[in-house]
Every structure is written in structure tokens, then in C-alpha cells.
Protein backbone atom coordinates (compact mmCIF):
# COMPACT_ATOMS: atom_id res chain seq x y z
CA UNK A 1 -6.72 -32.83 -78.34
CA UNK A 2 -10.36 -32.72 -79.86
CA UNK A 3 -13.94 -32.10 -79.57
CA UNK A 4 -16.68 -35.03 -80.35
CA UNK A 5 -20.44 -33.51 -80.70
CA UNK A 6 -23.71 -35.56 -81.57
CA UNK A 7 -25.73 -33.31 -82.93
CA UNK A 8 -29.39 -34.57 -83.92
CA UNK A 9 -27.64 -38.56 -83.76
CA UNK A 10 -24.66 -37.57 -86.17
CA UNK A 11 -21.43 -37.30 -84.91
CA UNK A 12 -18.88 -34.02 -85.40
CA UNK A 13 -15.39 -34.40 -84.15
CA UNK A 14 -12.89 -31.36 -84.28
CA UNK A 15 -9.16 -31.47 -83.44
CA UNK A 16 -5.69 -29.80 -82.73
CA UNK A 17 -3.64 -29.55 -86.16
CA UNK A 18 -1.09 -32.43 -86.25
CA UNK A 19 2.14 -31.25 -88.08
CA UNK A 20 3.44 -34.51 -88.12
CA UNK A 21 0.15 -35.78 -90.25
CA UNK A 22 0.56 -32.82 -92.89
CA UNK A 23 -1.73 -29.87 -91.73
CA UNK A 24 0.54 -27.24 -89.39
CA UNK A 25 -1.63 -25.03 -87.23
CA UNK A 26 -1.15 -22.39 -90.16
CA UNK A 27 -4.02 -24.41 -92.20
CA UNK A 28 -7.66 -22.19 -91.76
CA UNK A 29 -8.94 -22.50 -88.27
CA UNK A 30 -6.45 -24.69 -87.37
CA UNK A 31 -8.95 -27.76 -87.19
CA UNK A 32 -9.46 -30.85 -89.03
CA UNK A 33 -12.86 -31.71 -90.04
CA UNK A 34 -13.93 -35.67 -89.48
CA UNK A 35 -16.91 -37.21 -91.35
CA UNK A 36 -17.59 -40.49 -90.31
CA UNK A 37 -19.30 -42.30 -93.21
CA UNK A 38 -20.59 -45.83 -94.46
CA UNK A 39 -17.72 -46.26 -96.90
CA UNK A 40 -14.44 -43.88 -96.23
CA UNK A 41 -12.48 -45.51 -99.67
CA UNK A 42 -15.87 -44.36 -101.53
CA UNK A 43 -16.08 -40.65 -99.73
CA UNK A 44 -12.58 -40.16 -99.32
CA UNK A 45 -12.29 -41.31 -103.90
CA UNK A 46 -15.35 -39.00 -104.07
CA UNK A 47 -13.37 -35.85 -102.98
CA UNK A 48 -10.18 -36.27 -104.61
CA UNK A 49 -12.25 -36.51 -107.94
CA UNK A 50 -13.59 -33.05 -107.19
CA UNK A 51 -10.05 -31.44 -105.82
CA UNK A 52 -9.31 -32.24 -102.80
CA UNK A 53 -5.74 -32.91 -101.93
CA UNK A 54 -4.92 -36.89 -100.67
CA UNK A 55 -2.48 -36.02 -97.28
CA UNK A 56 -2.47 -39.84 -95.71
CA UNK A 57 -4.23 -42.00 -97.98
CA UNK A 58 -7.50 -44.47 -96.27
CA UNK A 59 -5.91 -47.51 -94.84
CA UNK A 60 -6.98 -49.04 -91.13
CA UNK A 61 -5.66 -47.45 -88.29
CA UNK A 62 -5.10 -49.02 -84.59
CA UNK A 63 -8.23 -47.64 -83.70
CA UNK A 64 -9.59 -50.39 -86.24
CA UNK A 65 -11.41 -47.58 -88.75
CA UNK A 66 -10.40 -47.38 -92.26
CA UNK A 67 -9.49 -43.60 -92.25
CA UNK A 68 -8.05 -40.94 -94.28
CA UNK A 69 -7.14 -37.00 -94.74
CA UNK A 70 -7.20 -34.58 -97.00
CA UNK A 71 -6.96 -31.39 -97.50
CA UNK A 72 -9.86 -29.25 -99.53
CA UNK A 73 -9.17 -26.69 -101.80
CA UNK A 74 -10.05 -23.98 -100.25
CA UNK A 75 -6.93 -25.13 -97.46
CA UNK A 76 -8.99 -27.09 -95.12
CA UNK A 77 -8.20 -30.37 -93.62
CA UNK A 78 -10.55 -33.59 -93.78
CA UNK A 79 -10.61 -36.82 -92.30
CA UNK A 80 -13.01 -39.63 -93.68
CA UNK A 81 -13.34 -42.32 -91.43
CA UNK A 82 -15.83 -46.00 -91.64
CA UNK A 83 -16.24 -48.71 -88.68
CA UNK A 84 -15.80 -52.10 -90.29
CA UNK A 85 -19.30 -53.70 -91.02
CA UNK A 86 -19.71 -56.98 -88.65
């Protein structure tokens, strides 16, 4: 279902394409890339402004991470995700 790496203390997580989240296996290399960042409403505001595509908008999930996806325009698919501070 997906792939978490920690590459030099930075984390890279790679998944399956979820149809039912907007981004069908068709999308390039079939992956969605995850960047886990300090402030996902102020990464996630950062790429729409410079054309990326809003596919589920931030909110929190049950996981308790504010999180997001988009998709780039070049076709690939994004998710921007932040652990609440405290």
C-alpha cells in the first residue's frame, strides 16, 4: 500500500494510486508523492499559487495530521501533510 524511506533524517513516503481520492493508476508513475512539512495549509497554499491542482483540500485526517493532495502540473500527485505542534 506504500513505501516510507528516511533518507539522511527526512522522511519519503510513496503509495498505490487511490481512485477513490482522485488520482487513477493512469496518473505518471502511478505514485503519490508525500512531503511532510512544518505547516501543510502554508505548503499545500504555496503550490496552488504556482499551478498545482487542489484534489482533497488540507483538513485533519484520523491519523490526526492536517493533510492534503494535489495534483502538479506536469500530472503528478502530491500530498502535504504537518503533525500538530504540542
Amino acid at each position: 500500500m506504500h513505501c516510507a524511506l528516511k533518507i539522511s533524517g527526512d522522511s519519503l513516503m510513496l503509495s498505490d494510486g487511490f481512485p477513490e481520492h482522485g488520482h487513477p493508476a493512469e496518473t505518471p508513475a502511478a505514485l503519490t508523492l508525500h512531503l511532510q512539512v512544518d505547516d501543510a495549509d502554508v505548503w499545500f497554499d504555496r503550490a496552488v499559487a504556482a499551478g498545482c491542482v487542489a484534489t482533497m483540500p488540507v483538513t485533519v485526517q484520523f491519523w490526526d495530521d492536517r493533510h492534503g493532495q494535489l495534483r502538479d502540473p506536469f500530472g503528478f500527485t502530491w500530498s502535504i501533510g504537518a503533525t500538530p505542534k504540542g
